[in-house]
C-alpha atoms as a PDB file:
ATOM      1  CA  UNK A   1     184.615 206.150 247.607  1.00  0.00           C
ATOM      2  CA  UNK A   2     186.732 204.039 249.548  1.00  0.00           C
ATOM      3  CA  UNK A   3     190.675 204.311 248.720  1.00  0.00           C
ATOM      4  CA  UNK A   4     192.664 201.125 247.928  1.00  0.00           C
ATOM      5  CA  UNK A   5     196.032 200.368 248.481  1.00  0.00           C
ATOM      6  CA  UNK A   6     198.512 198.146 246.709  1.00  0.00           C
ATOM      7  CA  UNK A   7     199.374 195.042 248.321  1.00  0.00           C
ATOM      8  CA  UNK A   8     201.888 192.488 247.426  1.00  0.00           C
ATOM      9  CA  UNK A   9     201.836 189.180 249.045  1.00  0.00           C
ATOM     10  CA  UNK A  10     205.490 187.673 250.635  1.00  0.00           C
ATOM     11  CA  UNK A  11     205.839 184.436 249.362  1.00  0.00           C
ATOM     12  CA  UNK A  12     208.153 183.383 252.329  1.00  0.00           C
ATOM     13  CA  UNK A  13     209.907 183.630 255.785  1.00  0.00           C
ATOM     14  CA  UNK A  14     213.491 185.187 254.153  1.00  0.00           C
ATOM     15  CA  UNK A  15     211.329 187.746 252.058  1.00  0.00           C
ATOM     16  CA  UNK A  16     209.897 188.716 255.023  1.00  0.00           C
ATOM     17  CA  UNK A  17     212.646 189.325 256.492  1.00  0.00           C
ATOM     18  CA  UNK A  18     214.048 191.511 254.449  1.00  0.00           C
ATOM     19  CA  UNK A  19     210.813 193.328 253.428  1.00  0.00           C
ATOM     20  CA  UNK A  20     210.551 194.429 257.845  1.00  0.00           C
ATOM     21  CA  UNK A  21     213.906 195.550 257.510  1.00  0.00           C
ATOM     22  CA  UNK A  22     213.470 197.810 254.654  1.00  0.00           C
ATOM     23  CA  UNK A  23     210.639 199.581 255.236  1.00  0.00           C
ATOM     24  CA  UNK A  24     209.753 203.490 254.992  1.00  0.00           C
ATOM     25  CA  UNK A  25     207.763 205.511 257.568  1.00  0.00           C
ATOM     26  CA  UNK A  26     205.232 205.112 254.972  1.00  0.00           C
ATOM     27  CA  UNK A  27     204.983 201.399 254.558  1.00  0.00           C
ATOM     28  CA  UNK A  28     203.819 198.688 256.394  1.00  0.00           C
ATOM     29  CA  UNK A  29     203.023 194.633 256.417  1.00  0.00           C
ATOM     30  CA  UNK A  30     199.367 192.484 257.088  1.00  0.00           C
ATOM     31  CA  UNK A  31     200.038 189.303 258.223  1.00  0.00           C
ATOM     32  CA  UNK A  32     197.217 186.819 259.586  1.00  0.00           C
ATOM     33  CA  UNK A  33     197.702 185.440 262.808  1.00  0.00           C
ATOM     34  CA  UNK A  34     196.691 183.609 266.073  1.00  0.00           C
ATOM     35  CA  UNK A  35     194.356 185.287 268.572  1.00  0.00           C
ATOM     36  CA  UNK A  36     192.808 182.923 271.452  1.00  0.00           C
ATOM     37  CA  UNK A  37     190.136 185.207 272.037  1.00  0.00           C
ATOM     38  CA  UNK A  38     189.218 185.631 268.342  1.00  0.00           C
ATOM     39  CA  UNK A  39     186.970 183.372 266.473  1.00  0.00           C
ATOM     40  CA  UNK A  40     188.053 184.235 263.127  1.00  0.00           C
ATOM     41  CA  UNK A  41     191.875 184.925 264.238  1.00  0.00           C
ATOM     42  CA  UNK A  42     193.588 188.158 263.950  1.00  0.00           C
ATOM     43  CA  UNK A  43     195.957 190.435 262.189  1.00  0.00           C
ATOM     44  CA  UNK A  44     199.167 191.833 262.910  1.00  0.00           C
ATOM     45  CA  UNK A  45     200.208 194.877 261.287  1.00  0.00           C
ATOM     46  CA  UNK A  46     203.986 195.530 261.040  1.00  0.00           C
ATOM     47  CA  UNK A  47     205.151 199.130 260.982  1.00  0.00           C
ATOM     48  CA  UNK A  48     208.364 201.801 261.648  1.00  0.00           C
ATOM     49  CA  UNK A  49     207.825 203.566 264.798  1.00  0.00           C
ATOM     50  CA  UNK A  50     207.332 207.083 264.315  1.00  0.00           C
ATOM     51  CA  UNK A  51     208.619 209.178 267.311  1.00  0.00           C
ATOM     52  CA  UNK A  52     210.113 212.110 267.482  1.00  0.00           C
ATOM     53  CA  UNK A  53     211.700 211.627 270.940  1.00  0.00           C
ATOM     54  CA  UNK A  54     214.836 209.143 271.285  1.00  0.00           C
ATOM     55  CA  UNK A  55     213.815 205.688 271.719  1.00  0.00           C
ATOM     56  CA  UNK A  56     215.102 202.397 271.081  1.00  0.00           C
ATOM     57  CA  UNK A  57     211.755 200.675 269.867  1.00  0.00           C
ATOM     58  CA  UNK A  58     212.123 200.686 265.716  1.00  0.00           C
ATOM     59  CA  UNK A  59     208.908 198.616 265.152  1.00  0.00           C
ATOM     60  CA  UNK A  60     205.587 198.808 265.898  1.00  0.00           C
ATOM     61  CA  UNK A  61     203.393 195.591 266.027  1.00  0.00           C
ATOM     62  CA  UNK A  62     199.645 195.831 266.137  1.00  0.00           C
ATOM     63  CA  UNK A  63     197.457 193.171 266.791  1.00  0.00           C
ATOM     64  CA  UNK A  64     193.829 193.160 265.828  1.00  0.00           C
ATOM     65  CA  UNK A  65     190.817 191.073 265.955  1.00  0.00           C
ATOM     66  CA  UNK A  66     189.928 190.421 261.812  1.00  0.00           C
ATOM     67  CA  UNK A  67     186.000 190.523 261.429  1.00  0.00           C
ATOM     68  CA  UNK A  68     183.812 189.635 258.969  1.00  0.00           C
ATOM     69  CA  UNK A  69     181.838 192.406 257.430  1.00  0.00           C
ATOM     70  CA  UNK A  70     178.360 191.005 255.984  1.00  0.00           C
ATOM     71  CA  UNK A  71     178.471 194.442 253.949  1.00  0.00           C
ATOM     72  CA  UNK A  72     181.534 193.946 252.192  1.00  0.00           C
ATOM     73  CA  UNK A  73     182.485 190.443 252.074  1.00  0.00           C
ATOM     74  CA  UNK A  74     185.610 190.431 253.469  1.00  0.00           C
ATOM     75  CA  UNK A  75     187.636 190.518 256.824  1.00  0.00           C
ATOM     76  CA  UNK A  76     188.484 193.836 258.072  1.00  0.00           C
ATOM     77  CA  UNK A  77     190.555 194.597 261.315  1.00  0.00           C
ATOM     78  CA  UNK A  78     188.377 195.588 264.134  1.00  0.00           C
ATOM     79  CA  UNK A  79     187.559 194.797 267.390  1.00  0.00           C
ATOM     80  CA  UNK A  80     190.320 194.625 270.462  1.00  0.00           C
ATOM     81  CA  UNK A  81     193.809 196.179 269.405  1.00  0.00           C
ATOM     82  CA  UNK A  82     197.179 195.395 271.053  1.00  0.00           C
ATOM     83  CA  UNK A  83     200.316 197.074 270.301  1.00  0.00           C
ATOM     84  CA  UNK A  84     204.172 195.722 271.397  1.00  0.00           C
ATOM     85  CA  UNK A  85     207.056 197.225 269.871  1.00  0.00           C
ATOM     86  CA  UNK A  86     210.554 195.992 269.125  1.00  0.00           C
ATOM     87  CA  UNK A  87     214.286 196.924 268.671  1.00  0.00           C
ATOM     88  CA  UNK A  88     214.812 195.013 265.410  1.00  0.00           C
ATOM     89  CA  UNK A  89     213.894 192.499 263.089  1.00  0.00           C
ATOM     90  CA  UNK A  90     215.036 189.912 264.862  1.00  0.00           C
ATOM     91  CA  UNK A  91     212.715 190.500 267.613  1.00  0.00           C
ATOM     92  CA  UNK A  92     209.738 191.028 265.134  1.00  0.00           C
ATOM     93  CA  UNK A  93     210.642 187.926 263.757  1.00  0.00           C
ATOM     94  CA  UNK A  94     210.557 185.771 266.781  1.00  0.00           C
ATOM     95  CA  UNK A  95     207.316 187.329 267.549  1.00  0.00           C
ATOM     96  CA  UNK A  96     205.843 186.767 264.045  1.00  0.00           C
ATOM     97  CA  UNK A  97     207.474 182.849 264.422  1.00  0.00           C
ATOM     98  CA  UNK A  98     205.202 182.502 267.338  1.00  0.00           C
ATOM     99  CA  UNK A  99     202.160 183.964 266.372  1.00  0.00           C
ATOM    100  CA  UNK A 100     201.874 184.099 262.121  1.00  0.00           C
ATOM    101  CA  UNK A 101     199.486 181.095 260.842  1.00  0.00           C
ATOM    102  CA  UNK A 102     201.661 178.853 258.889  1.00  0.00           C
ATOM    103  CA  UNK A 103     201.831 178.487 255.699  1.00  0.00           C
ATOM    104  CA  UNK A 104     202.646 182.101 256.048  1.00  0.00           C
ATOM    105  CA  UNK A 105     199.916 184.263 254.651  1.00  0.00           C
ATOM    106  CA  UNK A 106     201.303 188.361 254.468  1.00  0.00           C
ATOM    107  CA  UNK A 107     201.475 191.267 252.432  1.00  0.00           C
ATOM    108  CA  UNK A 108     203.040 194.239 252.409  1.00  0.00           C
ATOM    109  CA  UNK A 109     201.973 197.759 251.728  1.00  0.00           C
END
């Protein structure tokens, strides 16, 4: 049996915001994006960087090819991964401005 998790979609930019800014070690937020190599696009995945050495990266951005599985129906990640990491929101943002299809489609988690 497969395990769900709760998602609840960000209805805007601001939320969005303030949702990267807030999270836990434990949380995280789907977003669908751009990916030239990708027929179907891609996902990024934002996330807390979890180190236990010093470091000045504070987010974790993973970029992922989103398949469609014939099985279940729906788009999973998969494929070629990428991962960049940031300071602070601010950076995340400019990345997500650049990359995030628009209208804005993301949950978080």
């Amino acid at each position: 049996m497969r395990k769900k998790y709760l998602e609840r979609q960000i209805k805007n930019i601001e939320e969005l915001t303030k949702v990267i800014d807030s999270l836990d070690l434990d949380e995280g937020v789907r977003l669908l994006g751009f990916k030239k190599d990708s027929e179907d696009g891609g996902f990024i995945f934002i996330s807390t960087v979890h180190s236990l050495i010093k470091s000045n990266q504070k987010y974790c951005i993973n970029i992922t090819d989103r398949i469609f599985n014939d099985e279940s129906g729906i788009y999973l990640p998969g494929g070629k991964e990428e991962f960049l990491y940031a300071p602070n929101v601010e950076e995340v943002m400019k990345y997500i401005e650049k990359n995030a299809l628009k209208p804005l489609k993301a949950w978080c988690y």
